[in-house]
C-alpha atoms as a PDB file:
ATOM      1  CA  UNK A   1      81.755 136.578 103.970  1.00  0.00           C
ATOM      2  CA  UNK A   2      84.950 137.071 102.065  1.00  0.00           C
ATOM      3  CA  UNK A   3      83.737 139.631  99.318  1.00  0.00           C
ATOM      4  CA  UNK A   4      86.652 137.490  96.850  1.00  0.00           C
ATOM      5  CA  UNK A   5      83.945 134.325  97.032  1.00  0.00           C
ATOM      6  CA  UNK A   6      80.749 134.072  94.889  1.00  0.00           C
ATOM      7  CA  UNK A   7      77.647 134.958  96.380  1.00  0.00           C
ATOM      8  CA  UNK A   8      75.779 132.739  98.020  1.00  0.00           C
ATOM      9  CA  UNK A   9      73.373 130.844  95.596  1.00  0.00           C
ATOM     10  CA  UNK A  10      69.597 130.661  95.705  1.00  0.00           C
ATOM     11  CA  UNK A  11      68.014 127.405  95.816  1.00  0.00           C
ATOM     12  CA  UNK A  12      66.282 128.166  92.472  1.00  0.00           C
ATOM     13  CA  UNK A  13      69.996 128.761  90.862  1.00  0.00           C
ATOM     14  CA  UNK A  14      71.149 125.666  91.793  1.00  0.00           C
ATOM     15  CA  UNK A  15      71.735 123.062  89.617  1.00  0.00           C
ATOM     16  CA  UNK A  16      70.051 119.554  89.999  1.00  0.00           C
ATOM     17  CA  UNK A  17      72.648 116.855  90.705  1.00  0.00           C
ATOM     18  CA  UNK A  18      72.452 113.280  88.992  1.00  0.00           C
ATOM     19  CA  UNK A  19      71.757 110.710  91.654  1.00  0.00           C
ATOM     20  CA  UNK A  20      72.088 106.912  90.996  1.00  0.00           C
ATOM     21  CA  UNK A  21      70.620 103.454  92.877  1.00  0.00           C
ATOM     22  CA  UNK A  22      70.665 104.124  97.049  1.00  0.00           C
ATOM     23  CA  UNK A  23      70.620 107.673  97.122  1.00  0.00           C
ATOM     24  CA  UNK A  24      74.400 108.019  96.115  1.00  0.00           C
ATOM     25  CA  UNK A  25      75.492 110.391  94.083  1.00  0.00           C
ATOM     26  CA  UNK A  26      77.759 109.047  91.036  1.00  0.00           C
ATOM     27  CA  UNK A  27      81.062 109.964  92.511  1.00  0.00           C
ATOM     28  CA  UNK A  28      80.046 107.654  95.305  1.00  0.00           C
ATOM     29  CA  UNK A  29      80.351 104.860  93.008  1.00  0.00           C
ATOM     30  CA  UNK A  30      83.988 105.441  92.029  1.00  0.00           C
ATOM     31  CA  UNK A  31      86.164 103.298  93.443  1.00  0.00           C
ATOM     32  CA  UNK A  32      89.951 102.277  93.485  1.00  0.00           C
ATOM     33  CA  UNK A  33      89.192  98.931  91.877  1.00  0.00           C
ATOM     34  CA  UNK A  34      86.520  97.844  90.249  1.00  0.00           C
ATOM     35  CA  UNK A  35      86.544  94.104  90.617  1.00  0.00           C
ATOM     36  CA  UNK A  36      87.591  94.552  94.528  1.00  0.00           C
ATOM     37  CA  UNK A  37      84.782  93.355  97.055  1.00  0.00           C
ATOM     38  CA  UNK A  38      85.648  96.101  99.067  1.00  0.00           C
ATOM     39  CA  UNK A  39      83.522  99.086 100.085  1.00  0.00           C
ATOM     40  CA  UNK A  40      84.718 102.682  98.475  1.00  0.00           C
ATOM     41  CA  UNK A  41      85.859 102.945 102.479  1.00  0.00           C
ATOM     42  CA  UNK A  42      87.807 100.186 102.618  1.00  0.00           C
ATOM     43  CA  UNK A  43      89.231  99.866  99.345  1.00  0.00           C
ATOM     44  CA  UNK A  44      90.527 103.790  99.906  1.00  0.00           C
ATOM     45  CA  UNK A  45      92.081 103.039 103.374  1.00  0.00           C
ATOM     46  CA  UNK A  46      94.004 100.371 101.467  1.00  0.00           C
ATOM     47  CA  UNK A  47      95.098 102.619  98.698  1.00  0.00           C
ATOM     48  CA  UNK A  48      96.584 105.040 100.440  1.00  0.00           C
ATOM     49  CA  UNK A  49      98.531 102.763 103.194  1.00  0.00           C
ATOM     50  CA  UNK A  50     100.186 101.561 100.108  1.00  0.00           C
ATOM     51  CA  UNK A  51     101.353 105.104  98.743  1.00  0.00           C
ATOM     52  CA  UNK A  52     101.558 106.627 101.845  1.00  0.00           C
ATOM     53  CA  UNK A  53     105.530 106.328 101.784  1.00  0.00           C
ATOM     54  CA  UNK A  54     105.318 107.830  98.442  1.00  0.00           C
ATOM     55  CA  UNK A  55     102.146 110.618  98.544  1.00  0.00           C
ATOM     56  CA  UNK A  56     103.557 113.937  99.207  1.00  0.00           C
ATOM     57  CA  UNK A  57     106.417 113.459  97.074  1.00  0.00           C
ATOM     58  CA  UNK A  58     103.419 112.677  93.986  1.00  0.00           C
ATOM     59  CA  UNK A  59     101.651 115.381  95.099  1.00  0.00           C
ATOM     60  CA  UNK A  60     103.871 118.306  95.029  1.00  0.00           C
ATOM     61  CA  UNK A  61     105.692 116.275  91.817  1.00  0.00           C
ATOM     62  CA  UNK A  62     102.289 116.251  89.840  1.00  0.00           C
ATOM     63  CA  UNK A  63     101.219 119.790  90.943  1.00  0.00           C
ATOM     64  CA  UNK A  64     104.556 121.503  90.534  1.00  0.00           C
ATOM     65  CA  UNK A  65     103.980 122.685  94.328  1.00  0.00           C
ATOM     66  CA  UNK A  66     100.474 125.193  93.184  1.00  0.00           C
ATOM     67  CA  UNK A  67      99.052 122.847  95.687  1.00  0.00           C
ATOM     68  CA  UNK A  68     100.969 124.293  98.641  1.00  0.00           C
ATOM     69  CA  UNK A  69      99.211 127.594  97.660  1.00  0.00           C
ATOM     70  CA  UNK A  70      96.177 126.054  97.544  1.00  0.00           C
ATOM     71  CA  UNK A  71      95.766 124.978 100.919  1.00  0.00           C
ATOM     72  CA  UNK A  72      97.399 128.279 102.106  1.00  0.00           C
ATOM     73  CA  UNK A  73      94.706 130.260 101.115  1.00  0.00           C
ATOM     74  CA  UNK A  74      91.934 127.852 102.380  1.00  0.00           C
ATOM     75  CA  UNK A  75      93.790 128.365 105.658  1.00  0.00           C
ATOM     76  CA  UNK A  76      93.351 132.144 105.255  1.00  0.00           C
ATOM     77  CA  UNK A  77      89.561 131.363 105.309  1.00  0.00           C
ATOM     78  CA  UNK A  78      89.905 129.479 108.189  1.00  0.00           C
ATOM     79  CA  UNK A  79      92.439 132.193 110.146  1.00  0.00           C
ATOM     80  CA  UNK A  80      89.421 134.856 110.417  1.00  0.00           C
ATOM     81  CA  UNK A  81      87.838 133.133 112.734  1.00  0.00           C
ATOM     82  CA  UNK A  82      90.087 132.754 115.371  1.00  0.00           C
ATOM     83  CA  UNK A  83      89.435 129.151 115.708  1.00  0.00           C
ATOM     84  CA  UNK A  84      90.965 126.961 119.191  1.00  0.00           C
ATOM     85  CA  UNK A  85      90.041 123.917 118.613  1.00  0.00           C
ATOM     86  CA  UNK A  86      90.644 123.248 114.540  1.00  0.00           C
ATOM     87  CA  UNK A  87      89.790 119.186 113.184  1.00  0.00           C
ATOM     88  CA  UNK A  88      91.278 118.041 109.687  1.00  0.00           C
ATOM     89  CA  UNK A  89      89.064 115.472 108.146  1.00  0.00           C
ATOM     90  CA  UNK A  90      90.793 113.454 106.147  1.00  0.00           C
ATOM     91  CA  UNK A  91      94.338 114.779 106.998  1.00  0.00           C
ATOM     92  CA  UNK A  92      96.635 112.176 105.577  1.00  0.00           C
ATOM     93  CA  UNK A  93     100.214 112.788 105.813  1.00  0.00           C
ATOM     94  CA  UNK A  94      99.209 115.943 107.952  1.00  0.00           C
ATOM     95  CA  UNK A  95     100.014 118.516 105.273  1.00  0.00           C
ATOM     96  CA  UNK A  96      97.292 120.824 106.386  1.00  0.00           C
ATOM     97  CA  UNK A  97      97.513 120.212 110.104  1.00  0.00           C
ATOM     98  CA  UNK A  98     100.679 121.448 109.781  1.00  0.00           C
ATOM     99  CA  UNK A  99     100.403 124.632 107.975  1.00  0.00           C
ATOM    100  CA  UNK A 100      97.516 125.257 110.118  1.00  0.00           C
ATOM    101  CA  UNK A 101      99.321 125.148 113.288  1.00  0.00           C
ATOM    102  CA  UNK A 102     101.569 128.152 111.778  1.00  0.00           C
ATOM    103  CA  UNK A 103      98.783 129.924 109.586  1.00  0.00           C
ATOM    104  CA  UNK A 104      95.806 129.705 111.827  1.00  0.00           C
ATOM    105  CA  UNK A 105      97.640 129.297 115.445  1.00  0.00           C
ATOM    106  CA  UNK A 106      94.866 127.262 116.968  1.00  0.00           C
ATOM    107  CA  UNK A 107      95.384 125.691 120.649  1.00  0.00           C
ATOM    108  CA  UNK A 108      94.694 122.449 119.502  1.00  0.00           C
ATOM    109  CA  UNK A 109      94.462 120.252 116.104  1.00  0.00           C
ATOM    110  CA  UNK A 110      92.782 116.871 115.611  1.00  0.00           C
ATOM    111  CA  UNK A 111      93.465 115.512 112.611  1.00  0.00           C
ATOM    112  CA  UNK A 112      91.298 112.237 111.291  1.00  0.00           C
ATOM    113  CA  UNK A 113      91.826 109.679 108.710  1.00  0.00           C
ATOM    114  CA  UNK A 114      90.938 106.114 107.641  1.00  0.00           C
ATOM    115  CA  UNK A 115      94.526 105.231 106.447  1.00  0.00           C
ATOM    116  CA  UNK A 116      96.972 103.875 108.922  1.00  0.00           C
ATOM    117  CA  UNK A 117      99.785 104.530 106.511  1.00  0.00           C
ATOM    118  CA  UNK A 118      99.217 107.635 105.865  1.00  0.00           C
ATOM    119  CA  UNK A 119      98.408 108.813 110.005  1.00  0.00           C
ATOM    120  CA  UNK A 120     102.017 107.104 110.237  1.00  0.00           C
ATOM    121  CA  UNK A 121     104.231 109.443 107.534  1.00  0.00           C
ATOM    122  CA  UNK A 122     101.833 112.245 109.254  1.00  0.00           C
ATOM    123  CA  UNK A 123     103.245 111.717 112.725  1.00  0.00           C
ATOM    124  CA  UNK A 124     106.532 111.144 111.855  1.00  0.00           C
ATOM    125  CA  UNK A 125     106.452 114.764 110.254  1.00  0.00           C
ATOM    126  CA  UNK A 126     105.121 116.056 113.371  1.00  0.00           C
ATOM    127  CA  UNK A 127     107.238 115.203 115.892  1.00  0.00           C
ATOM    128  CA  UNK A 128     109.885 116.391 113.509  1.00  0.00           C
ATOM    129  CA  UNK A 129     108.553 120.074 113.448  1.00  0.00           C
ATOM    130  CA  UNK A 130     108.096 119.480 117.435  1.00  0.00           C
ATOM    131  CA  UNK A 131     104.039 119.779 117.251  1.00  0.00           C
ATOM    132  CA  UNK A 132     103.334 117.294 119.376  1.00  0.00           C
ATOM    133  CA  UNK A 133     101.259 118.828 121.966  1.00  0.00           C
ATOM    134  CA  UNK A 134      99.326 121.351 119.135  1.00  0.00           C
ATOM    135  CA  UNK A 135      98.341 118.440 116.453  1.00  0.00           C
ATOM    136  CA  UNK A 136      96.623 114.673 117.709  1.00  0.00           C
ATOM    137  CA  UNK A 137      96.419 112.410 114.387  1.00  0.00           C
ATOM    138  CA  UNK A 138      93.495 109.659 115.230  1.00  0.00           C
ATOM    139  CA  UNK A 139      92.339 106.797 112.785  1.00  0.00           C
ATOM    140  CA  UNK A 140      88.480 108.043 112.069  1.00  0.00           C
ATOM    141  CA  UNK A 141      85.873 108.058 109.796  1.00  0.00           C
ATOM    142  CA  UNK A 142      84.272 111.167 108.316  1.00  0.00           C
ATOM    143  CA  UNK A 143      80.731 109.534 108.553  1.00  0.00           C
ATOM    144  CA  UNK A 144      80.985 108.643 112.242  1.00  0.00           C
ATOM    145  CA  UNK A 145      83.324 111.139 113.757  1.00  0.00           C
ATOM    146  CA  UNK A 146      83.645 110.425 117.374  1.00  0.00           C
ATOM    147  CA  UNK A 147      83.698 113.562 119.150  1.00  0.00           C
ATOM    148  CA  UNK A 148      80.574 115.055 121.164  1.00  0.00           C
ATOM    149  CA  UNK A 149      78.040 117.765 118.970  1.00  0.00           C
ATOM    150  CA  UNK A 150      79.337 121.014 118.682  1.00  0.00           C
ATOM    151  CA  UNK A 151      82.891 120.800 119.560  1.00  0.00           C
ATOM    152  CA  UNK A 152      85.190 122.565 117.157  1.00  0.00           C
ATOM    153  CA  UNK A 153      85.390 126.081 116.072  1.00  0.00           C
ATOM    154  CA  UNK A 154      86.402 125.437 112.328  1.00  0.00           C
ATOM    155  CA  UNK A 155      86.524 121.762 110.107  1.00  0.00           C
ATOM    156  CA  UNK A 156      89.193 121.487 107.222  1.00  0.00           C
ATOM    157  CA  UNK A 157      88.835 118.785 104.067  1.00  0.00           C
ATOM    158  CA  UNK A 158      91.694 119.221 102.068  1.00  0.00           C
ATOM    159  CA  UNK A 159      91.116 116.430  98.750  1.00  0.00           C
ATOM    160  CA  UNK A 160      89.598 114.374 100.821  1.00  0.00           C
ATOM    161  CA  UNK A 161      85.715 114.965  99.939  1.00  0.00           C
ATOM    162  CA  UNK A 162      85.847 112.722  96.884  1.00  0.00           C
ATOM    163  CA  UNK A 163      86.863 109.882  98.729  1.00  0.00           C
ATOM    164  CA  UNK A 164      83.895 110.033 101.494  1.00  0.00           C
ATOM    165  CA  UNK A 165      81.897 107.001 100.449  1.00  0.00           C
ATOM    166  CA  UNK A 166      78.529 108.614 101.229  1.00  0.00           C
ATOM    167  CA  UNK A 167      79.110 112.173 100.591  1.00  0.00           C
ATOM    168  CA  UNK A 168      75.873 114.077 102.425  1.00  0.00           C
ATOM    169  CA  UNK A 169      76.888 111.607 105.706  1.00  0.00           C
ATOM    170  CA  UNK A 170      80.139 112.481 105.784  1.00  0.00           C
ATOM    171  CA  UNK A 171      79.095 116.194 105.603  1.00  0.00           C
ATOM    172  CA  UNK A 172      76.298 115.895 107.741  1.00  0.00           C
ATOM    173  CA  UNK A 173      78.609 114.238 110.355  1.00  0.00           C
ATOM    174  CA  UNK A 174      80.978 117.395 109.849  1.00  0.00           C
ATOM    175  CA  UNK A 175      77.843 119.645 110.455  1.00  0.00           C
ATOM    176  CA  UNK A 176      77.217 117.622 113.455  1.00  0.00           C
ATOM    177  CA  UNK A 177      80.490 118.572 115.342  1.00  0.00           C
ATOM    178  CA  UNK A 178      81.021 122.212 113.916  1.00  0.00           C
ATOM    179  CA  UNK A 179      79.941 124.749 116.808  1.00  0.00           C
ATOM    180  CA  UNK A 180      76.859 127.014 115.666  1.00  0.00           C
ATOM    181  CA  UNK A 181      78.151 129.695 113.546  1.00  0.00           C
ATOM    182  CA  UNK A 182      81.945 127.907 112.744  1.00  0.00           C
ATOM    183  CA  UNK A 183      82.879 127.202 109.520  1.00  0.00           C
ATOM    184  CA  UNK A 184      83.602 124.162 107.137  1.00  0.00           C
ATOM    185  CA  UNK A 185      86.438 124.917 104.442  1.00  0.00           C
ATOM    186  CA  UNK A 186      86.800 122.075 101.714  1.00  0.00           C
ATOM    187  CA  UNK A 187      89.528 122.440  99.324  1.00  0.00           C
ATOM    188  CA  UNK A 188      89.257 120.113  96.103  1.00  0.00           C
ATOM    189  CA  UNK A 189      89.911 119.169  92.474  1.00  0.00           C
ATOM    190  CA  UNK A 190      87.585 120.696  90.021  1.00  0.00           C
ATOM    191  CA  UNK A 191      87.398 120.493  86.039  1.00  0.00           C
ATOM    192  CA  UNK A 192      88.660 123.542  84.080  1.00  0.00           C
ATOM    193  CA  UNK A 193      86.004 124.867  81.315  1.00  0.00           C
ATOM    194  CA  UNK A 194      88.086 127.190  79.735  1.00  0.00           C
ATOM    195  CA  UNK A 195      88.372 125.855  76.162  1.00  0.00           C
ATOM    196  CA  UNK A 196      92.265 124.725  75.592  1.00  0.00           C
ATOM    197  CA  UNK A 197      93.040 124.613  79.562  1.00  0.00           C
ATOM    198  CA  UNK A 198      90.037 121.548  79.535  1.00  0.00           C
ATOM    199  CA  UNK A 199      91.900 119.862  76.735  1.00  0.00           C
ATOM    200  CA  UNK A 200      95.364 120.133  78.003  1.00  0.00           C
ATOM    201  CA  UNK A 201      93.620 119.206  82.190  1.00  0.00           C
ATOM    202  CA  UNK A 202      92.285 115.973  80.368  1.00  0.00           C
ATOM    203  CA  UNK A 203      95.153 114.958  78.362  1.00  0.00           C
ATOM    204  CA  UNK A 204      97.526 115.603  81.596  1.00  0.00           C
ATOM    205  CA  UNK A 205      94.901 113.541  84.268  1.00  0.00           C
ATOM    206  CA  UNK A 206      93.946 110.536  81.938  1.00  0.00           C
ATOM    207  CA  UNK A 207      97.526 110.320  80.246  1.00  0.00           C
ATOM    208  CA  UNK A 208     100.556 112.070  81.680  1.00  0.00           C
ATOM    209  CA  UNK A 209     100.194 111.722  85.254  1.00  0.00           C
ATOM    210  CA  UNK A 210      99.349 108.407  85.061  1.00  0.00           C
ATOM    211  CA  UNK A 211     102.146 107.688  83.322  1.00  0.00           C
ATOM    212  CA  UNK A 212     104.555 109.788  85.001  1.00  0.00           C
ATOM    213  CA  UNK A 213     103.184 108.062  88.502  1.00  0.00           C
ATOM    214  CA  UNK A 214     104.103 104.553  86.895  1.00  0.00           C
ATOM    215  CA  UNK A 215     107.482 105.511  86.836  1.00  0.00           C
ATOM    216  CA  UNK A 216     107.592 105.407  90.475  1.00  0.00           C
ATOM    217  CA  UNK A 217     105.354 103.267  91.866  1.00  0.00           C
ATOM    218  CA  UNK A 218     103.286 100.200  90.724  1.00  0.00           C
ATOM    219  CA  UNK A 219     100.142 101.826  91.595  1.00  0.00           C
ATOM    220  CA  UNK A 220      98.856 103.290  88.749  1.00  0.00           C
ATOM    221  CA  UNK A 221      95.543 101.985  89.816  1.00  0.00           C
ATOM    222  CA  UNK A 222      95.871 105.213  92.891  1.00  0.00           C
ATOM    223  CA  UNK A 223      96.223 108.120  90.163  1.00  0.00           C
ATOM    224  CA  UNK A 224      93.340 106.724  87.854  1.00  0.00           C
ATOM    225  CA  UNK A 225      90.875 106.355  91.080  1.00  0.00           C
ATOM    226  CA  UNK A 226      92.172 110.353  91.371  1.00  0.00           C
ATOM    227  CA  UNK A 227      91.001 110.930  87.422  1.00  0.00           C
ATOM    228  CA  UNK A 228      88.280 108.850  87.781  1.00  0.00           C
ATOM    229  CA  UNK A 229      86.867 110.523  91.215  1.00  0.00           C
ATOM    230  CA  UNK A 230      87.260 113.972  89.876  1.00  0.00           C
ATOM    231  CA  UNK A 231      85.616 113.645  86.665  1.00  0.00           C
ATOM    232  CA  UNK A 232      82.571 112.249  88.472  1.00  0.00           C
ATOM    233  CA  UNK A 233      82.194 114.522  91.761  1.00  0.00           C
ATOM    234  CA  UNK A 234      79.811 117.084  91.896  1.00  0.00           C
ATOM    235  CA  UNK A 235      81.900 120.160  91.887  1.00  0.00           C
ATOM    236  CA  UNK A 236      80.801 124.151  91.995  1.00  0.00           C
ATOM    237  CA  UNK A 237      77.505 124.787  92.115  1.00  0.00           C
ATOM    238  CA  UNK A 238      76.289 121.001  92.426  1.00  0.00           C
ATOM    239  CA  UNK A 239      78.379 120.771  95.495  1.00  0.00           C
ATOM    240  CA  UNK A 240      77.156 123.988  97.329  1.00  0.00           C
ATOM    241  CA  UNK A 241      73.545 122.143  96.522  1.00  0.00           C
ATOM    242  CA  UNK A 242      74.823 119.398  98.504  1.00  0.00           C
ATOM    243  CA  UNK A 243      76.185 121.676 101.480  1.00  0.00           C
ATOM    244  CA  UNK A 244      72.947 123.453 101.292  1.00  0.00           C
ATOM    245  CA  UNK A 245      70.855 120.147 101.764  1.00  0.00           C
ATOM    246  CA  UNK A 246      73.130 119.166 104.427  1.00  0.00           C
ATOM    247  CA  UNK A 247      72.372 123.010 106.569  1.00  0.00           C
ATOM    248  CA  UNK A 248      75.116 124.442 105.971  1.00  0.00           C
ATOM    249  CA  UNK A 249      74.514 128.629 105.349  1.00  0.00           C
ATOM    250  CA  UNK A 250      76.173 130.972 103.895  1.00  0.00           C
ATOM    251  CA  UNK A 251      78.074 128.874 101.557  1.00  0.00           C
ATOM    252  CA  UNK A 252      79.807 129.827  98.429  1.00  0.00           C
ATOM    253  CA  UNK A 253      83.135 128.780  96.150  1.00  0.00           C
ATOM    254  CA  UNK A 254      86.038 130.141  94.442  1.00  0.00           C
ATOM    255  CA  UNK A 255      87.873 128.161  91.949  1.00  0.00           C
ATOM    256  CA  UNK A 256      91.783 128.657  91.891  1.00  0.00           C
ATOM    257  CA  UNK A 257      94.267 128.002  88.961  1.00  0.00           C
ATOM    258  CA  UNK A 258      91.687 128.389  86.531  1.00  0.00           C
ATOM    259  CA  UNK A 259      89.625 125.922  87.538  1.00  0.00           C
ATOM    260  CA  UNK A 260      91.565 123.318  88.549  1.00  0.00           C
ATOM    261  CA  UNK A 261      91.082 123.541  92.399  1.00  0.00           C
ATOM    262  CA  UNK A 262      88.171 124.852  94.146  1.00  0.00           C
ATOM    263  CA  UNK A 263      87.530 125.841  97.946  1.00  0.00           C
ATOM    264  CA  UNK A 264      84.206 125.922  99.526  1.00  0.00           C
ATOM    265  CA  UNK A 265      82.917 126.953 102.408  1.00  0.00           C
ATOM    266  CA  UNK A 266      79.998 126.824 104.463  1.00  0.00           C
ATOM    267  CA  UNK A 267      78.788 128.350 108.299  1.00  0.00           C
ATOM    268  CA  UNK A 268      77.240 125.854 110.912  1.00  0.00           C
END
């Protein structure tokens, strides 16, 4: 294991996570909107078709570009490894895919997601860089991924995790399709505890962003589910509890930007 991660917690360290009715745990139960009929699957998939034109420029708009950074070094995680045959769960426009194809130099890249929209702006972007024949974009569902046990050498979630409407199928599904002894990196928000950085993260997510997003888009409802989902996922420790009762080993985290990102990872 990289000696920059945490060790890897004991059972007995690990704090209990609040579950709620089903099973769920609470981040489960945030959703895009409220009064929709929709499942949390559904009601995603139809979010992000309708910012998909619009999502990378928000992203690297309300991150200042730190999130580029981010998902470079959970690509360095992934690099050691050597991997061939790399899938991106819940790649969107691609983003990751795409770094990964020059970072980690796999054969080949599958990259899965349950928005149409987004799969679109993804392979637009890679037939521009001339990827084609490295990186296949496939409409797919983290909790019913439909490839045969034990078929990639490394699994990438890159802010996707929050969105998974059952959170321990989704993973278990991932777990499910990793090779024995290939690794799962997740990269996602977290919630600074620093005293004055948790102020000014909560003042910027519940006001400013929203705000700011308003100015180009109609959507606001998209960047409050984002608030929303992170303030409610189970994050550090919690989350390597729920890696650890899906069998994954070997996991750990690192939180980047103090605190505001995290990466975990975990060995099939």
């Amino acid at each position: 294991m990289d000696d920059r991660f945490t060790k890897p917690l004991r059972t007995a360290d690990v704090n209990l996570i609040t579950f709620v009715s089903m099973g769920n745990y609470a981040h489960d139960t945030i959703v895009p909107d409220q009064d929709s009929k929709l499942s949390k699957k559904e009601q995603v998939a139809v979010m992000f078709d309708q910012i998909a034109p619009k999502y990378d420029f928000f992203n690297r708009f309300l991150s200042a570009g730190i999130d580029i950074s981010w998902r470079k070094k959970a690509l360095a995680l992934v690099k050691k490894d050597n991997p061939k045959v790399m899938l991106d769960v819940a790649t969107g426009t691609a983003d990751v895919a795409i770094m990964a194809s020059k970072i980690v130099a796999p054969e080949k890249i599958i990259g899965i997601d349950i928005s149409a929209g987004m799969l679109d702006v993804g392979k637009k972007k890679i037939q521009e860089a001339g990827l084609d024949k490295i990186i296949e974009l496939q409409i797919g569902d983290s909790e019913s991924i439909q490839f045969p046990d034990n078929y990639f050498d490394a699994v990438t979630v890159s802010f996707g995790v929050r969105n998974f409407q059952s959170l321990e199928k989704g993973l278990s599904d991932i777990l499910r399709v990793l090779k024995p002894g290939a690794r799962l990196v997740v990269l996602e928000f977290s919630r600074p505890s620093l005293p004055g950085v948790q102020q000014a993260y909560n003042l910027y997510m519940k006001l400013v962003a929203p705000q700011m997003v308003s100015i180009f888009s109609k959507n606001r409802k998209a960047y409050q589910y984002l608030n929303d989902s992170v303030q409610k996922f189970p994050e550090g420790k919690d989350f390597i509890s729920v890696m650890n009762g899906c069998s994954f080993k070997e996991t750990s985290y690192k939180r980047l930007s103090l605190g505001i990102c995290s990466i975990y990872t975990g060995i099939k």
